[in-house]
PDB file of N, CA and C in Angstrom:
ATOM      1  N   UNK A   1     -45.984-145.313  -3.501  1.00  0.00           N
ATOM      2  CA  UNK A   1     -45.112-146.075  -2.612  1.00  0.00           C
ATOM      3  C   UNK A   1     -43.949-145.188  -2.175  1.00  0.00           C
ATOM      4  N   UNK A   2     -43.254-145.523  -1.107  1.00  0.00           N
ATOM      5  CA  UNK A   2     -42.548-144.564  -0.317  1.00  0.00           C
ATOM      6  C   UNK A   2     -41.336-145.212  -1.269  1.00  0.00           C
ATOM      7  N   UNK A   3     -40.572-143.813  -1.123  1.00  0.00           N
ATOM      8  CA  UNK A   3     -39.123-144.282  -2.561  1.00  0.00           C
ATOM      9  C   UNK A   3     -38.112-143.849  -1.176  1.00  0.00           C
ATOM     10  N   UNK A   4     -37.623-143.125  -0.535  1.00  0.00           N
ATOM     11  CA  UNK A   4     -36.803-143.218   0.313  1.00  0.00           C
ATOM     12  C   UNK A   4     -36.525-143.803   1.507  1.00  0.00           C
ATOM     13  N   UNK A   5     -35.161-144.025   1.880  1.00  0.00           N
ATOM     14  CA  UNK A   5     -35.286-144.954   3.599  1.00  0.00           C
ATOM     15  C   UNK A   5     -36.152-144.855   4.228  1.00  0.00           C
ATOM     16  N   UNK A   6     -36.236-143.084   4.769  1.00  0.00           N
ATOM     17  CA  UNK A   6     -36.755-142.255   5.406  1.00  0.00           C
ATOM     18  C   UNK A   6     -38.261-142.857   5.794  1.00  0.00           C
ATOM     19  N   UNK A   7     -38.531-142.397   4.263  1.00  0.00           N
ATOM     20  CA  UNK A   7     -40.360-142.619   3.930  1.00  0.00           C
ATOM     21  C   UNK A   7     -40.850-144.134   4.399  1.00  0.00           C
ATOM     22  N   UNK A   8     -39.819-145.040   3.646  1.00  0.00           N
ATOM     23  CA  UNK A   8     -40.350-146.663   3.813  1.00  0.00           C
ATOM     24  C   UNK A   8     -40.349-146.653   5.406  1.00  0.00           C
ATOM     25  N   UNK A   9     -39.478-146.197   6.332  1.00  0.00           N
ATOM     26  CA  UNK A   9     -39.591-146.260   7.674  1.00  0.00           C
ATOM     27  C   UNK A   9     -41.003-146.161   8.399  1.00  0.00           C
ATOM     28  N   UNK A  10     -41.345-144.806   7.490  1.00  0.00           N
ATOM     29  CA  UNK A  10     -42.577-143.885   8.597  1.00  0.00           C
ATOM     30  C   UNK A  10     -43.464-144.651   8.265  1.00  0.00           C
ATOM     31  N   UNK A  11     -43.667-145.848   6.646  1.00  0.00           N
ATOM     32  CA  UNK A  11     -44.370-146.018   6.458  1.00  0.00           C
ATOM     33  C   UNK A  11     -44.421-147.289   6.969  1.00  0.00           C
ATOM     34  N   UNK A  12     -43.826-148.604   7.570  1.00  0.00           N
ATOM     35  CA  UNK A  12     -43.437-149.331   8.610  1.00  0.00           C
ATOM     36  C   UNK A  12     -43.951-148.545   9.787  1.00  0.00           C
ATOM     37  N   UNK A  13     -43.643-148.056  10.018  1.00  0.00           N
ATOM     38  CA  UNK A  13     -44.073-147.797  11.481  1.00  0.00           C
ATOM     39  C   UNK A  13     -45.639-147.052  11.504  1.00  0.00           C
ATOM     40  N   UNK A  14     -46.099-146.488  10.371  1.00  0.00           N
ATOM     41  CA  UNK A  14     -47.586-146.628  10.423  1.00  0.00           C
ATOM     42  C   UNK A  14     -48.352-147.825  10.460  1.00  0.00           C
ATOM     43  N   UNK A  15     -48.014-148.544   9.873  1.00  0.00           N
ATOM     44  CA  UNK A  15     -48.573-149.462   9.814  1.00  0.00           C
ATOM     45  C   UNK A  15     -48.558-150.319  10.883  1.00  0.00           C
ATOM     46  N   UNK A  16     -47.529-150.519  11.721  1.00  0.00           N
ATOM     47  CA  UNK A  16     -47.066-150.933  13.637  1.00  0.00           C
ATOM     48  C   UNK A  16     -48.445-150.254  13.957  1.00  0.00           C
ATOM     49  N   UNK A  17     -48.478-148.686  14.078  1.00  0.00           N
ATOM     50  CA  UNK A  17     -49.484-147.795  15.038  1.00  0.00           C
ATOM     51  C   UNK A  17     -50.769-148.337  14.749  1.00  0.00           C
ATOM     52  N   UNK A  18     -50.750-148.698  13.250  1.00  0.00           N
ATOM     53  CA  UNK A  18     -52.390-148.944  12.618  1.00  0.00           C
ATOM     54  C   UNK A  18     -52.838-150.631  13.330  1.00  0.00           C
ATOM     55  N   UNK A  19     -51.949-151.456  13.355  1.00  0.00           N
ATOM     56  CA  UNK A  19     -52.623-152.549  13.847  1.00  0.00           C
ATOM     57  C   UNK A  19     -52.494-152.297  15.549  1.00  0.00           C
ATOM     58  N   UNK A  20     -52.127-151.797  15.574  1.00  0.00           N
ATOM     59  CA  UNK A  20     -51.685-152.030  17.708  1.00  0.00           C
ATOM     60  C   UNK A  20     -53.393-151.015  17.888  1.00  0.00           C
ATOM     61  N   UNK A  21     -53.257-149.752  17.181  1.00  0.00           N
ATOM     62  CA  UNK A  21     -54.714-149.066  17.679  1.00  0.00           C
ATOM     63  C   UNK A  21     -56.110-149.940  17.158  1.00  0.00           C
ATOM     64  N   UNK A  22     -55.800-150.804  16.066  1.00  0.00           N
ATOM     65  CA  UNK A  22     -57.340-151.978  16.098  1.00  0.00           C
ATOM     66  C   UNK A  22     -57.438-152.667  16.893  1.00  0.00           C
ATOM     67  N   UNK A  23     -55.708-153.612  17.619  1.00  0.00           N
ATOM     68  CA  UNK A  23     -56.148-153.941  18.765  1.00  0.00           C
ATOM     69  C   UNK A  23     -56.921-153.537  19.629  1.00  0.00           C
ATOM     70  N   UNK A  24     -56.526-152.549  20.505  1.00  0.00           N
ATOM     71  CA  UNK A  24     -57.066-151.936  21.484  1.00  0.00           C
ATOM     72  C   UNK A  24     -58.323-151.577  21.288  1.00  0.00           C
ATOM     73  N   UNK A  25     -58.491-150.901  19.951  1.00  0.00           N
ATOM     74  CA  UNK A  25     -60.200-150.713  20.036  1.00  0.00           C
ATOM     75  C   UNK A  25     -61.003-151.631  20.414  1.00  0.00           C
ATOM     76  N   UNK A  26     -60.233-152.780  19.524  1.00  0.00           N
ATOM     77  CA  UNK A  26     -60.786-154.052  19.693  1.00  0.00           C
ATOM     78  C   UNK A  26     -61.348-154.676  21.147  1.00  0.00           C
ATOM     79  N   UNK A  27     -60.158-154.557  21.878  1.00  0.00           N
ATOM     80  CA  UNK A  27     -60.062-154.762  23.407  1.00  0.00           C
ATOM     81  C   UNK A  27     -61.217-153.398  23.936  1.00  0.00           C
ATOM     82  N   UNK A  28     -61.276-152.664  23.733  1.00  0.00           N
ATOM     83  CA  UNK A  28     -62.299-151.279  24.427  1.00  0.00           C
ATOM     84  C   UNK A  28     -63.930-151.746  24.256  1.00  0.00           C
ATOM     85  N   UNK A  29     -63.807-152.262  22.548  1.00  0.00           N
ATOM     86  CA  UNK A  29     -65.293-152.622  22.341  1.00  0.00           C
ATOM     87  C   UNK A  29     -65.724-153.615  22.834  1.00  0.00           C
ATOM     88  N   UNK A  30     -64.494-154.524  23.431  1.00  0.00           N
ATOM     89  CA  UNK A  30     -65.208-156.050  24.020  1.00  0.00           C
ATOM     90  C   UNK A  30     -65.151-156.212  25.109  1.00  0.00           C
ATOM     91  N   UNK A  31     -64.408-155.100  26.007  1.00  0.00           N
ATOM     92  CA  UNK A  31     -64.850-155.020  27.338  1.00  0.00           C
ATOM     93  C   UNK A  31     -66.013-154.302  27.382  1.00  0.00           C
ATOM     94  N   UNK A  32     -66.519-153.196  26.907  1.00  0.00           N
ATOM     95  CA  UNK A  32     -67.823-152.723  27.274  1.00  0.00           C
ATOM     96  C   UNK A  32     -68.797-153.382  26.757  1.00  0.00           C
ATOM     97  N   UNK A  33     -69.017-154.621  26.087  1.00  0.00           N
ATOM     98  CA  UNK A  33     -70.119-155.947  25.303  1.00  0.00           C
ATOM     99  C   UNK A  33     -70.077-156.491  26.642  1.00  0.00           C
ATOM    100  N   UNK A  34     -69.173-156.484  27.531  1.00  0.00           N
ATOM    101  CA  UNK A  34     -69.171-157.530  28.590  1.00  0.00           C
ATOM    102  C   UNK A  34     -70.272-157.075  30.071  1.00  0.00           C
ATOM    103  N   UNK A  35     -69.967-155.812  29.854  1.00  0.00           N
ATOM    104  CA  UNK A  35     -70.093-154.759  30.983  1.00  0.00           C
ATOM    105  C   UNK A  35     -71.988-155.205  30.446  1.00  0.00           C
ATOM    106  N   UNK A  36     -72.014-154.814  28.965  1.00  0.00           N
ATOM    107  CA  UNK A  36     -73.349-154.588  29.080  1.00  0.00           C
ATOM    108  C   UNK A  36     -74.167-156.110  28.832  1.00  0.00           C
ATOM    109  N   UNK A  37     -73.496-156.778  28.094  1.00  0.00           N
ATOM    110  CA  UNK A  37     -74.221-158.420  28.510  1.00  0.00           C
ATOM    111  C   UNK A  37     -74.553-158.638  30.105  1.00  0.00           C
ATOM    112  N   UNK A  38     -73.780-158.616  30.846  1.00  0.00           N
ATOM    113  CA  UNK A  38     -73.550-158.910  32.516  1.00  0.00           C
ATOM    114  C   UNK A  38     -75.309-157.810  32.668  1.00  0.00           C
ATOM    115  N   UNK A  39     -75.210-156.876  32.161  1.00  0.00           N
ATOM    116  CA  UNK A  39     -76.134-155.575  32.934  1.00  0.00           C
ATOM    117  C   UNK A  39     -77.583-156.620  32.309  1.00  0.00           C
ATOM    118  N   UNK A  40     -77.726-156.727  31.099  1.00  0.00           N
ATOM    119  CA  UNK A  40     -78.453-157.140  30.457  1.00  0.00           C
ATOM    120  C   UNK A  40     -79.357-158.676  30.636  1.00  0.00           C
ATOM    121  N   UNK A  41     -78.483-159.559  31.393  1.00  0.00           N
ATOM    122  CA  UNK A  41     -78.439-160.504  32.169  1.00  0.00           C
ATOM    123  C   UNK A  41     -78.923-160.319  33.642  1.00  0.00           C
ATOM    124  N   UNK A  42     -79.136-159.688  34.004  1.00  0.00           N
ATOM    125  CA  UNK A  42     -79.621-158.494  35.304  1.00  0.00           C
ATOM    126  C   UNK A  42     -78.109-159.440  36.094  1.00  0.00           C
ATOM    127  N   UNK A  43     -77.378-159.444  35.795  1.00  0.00           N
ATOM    128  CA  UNK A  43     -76.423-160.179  36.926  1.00  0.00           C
ATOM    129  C   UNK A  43     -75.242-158.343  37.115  1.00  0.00           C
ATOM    130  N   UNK A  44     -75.983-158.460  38.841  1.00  0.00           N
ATOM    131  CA  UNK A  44     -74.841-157.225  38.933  1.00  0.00           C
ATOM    132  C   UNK A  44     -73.778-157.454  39.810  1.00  0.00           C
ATOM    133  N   UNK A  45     -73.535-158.323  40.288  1.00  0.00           N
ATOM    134  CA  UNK A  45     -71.996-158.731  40.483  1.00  0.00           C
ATOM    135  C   UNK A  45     -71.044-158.910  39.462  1.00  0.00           C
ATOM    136  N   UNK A  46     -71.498-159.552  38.480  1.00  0.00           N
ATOM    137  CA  UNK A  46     -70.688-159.700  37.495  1.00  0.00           C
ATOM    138  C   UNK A  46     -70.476-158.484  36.197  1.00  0.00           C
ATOM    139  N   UNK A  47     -71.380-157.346  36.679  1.00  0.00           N
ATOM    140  CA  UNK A  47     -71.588-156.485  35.683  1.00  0.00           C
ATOM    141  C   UNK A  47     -70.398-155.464  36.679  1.00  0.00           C
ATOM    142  N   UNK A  48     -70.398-155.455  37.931  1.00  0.00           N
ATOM    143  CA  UNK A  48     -69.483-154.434  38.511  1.00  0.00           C
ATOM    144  C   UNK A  48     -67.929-154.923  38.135  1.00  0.00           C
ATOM    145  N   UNK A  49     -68.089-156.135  38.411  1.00  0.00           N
ATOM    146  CA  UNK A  49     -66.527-156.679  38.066  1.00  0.00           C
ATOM    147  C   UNK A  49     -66.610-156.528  36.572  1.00  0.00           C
ATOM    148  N   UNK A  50     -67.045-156.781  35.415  1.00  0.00           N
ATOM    149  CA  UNK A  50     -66.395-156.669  34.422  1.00  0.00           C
ATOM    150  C   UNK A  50     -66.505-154.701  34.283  1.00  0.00           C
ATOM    151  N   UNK A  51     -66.933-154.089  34.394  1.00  0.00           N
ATOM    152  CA  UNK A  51     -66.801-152.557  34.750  1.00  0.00           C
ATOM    153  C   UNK A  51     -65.349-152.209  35.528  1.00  0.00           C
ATOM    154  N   UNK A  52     -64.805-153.298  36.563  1.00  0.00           N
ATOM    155  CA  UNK A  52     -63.719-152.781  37.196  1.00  0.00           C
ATOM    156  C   UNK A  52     -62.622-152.981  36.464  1.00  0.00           C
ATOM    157  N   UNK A  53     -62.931-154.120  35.380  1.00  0.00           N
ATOM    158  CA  UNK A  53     -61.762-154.421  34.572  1.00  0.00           C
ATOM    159  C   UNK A  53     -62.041-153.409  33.617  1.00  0.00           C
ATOM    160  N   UNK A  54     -62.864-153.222  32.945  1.00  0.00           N
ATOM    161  CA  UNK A  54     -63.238-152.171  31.776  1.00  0.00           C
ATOM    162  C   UNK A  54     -62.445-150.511  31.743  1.00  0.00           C
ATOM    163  N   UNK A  55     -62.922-150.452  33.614  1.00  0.00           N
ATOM    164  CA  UNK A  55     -62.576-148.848  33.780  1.00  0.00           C
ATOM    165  C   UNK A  55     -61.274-148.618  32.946  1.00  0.00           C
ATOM    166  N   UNK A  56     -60.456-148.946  34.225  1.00  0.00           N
ATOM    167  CA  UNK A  56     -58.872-148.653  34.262  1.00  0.00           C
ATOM    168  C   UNK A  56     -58.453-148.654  32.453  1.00  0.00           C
ATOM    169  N   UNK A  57     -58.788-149.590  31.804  1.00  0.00           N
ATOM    170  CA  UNK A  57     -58.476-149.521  30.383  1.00  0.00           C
ATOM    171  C   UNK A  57     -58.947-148.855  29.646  1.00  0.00           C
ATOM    172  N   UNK A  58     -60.379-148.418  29.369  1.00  0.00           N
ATOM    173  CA  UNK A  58     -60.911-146.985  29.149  1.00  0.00           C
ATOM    174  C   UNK A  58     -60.193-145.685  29.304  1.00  0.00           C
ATOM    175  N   UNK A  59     -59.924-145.492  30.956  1.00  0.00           N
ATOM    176  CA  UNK A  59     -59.005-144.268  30.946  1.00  0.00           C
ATOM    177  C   UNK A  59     -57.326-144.615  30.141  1.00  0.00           C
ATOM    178  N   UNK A  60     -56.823-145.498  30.291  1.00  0.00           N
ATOM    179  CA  UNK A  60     -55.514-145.494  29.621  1.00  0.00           C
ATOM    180  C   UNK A  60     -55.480-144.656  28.608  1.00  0.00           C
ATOM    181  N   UNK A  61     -56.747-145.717  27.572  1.00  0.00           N
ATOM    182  CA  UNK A  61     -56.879-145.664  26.194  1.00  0.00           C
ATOM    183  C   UNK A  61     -56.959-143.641  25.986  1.00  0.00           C
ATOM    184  N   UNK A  62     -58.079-143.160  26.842  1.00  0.00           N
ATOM    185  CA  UNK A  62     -57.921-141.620  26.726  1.00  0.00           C
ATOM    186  C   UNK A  62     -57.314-141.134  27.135  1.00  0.00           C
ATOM    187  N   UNK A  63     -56.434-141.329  28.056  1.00  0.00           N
ATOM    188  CA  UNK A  63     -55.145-140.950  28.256  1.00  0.00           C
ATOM    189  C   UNK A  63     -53.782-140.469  26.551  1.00  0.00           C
ATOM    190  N   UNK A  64     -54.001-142.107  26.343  1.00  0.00           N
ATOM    191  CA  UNK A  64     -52.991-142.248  25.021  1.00  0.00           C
ATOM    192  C   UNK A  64     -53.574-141.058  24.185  1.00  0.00           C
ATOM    193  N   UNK A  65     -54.956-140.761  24.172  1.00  0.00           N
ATOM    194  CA  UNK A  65     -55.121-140.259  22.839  1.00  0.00           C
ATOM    195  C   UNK A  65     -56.110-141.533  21.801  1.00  0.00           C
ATOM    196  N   UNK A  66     -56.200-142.947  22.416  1.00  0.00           N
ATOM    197  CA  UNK A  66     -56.776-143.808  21.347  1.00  0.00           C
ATOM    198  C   UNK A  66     -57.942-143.068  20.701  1.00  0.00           C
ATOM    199  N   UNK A  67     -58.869-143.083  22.533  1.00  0.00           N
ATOM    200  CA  UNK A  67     -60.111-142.315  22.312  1.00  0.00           C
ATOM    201  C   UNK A  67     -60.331-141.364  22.922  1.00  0.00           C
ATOM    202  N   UNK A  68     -61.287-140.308  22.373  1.00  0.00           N
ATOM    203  CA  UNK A  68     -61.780-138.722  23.319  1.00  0.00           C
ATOM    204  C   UNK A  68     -62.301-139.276  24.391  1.00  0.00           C
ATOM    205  N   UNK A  69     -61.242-138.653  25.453  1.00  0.00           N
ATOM    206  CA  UNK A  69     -61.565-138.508  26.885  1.00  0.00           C
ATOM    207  C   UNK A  69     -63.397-138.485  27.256  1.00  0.00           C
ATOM    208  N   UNK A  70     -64.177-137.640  26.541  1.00  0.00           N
ATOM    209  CA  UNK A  70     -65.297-136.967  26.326  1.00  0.00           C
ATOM    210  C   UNK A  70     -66.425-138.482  26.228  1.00  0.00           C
ATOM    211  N   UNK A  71     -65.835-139.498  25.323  1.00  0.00           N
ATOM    212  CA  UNK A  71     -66.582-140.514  25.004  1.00  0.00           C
ATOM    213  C   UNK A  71     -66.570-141.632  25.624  1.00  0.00           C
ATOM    214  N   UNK A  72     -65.020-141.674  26.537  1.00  0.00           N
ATOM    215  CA  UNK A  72     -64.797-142.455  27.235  1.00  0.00           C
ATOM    216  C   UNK A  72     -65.468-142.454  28.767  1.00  0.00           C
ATOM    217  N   UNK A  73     -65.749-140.790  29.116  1.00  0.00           N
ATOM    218  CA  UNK A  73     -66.518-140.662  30.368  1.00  0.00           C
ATOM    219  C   UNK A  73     -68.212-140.660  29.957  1.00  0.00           C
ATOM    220  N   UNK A  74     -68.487-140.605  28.959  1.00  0.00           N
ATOM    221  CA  UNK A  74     -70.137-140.604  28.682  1.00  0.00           C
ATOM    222  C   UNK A  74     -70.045-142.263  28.724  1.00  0.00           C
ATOM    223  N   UNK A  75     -69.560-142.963  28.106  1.00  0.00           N
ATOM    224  CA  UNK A  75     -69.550-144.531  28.357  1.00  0.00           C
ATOM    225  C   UNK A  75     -69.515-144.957  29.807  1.00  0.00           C
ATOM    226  N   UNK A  76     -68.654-144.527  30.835  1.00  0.00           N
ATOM    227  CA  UNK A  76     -68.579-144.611  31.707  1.00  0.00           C
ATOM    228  C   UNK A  76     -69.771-144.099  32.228  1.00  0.00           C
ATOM    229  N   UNK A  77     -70.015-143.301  32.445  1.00  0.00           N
ATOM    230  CA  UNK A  77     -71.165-142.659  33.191  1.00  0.00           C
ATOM    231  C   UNK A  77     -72.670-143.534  32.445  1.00  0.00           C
ATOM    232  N   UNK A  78     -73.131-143.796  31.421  1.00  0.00           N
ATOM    233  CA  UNK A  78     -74.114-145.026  30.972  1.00  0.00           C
ATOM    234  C   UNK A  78     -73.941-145.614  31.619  1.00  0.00           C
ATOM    235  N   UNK A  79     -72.400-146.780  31.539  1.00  0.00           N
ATOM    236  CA  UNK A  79     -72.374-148.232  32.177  1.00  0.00           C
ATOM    237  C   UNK A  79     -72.709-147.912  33.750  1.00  0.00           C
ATOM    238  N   UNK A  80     -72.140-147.099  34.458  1.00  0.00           N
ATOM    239  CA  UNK A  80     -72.518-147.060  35.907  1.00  0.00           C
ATOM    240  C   UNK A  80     -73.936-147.004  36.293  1.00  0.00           C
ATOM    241  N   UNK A  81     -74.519-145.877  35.430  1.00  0.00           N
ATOM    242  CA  UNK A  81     -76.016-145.693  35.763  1.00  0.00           C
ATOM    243  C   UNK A  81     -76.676-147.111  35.167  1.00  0.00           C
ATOM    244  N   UNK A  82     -76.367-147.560  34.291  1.00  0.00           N
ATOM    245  CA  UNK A  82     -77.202-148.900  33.755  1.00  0.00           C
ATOM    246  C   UNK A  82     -76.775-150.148  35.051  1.00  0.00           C
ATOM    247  N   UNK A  83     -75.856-149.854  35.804  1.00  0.00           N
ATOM    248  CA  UNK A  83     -75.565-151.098  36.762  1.00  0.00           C
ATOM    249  C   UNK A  83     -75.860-150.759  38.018  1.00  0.00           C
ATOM    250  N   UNK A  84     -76.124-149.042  38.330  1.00  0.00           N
ATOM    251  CA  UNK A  84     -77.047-148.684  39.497  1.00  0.00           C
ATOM    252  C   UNK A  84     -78.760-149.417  39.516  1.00  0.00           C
ATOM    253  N   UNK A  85     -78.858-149.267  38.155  1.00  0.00           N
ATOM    254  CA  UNK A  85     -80.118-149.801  37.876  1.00  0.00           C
ATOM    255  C   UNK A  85     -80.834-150.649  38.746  1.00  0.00           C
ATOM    256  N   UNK A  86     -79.926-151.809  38.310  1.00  0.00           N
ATOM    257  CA  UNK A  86     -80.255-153.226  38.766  1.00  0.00           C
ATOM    258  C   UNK A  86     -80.148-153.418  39.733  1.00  0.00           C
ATOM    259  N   UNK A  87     -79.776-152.326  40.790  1.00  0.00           N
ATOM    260  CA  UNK A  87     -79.665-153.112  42.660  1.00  0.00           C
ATOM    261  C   UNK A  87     -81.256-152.488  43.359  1.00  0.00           C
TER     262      UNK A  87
END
């Protein structure tokens, strides 16, 4: 256990970083369930729109650092080709 101000601080505020980044994962993994239910559903109107909401938050997230840039564009690049699919 953290014995100084200092320490108890960093260790407060890890714990802030640790639940805010499950959020978001949270939020990353359940927009792309959406993207791919919609694809899976052969419905591609609704698979482009939940993709348009998906994008923009994807890049944030690799932006921040949540997730590798790297994994966030291979996801991207699947979901698009899986929703080219269907037209």
């Amino acid at each position: 256990m953290a014995n100084s101000a200092q320490a108890k601080k960093r260790a407060r505020q890890a714990e802030q970083r640790r639940q805010l980044n499950a959020s978001q994962r949270s939020r990353f993994r359940t927009l792309i369930k959406a993207v791919r239910a919609a694809v899976r559903a052969g419905d591609k109107d609704g698979a482009e729109q939940a993709f348009g909401k998906a994008e923009p938050v994807l890049d944030r997230y690799a932006g921040k650092g949540l997730i590798h840039k790297n994994f966030v564009a291979r996801q991207k690049s699947r979901l698009r080709a899986h929703i080219k699919a269907l037209g």
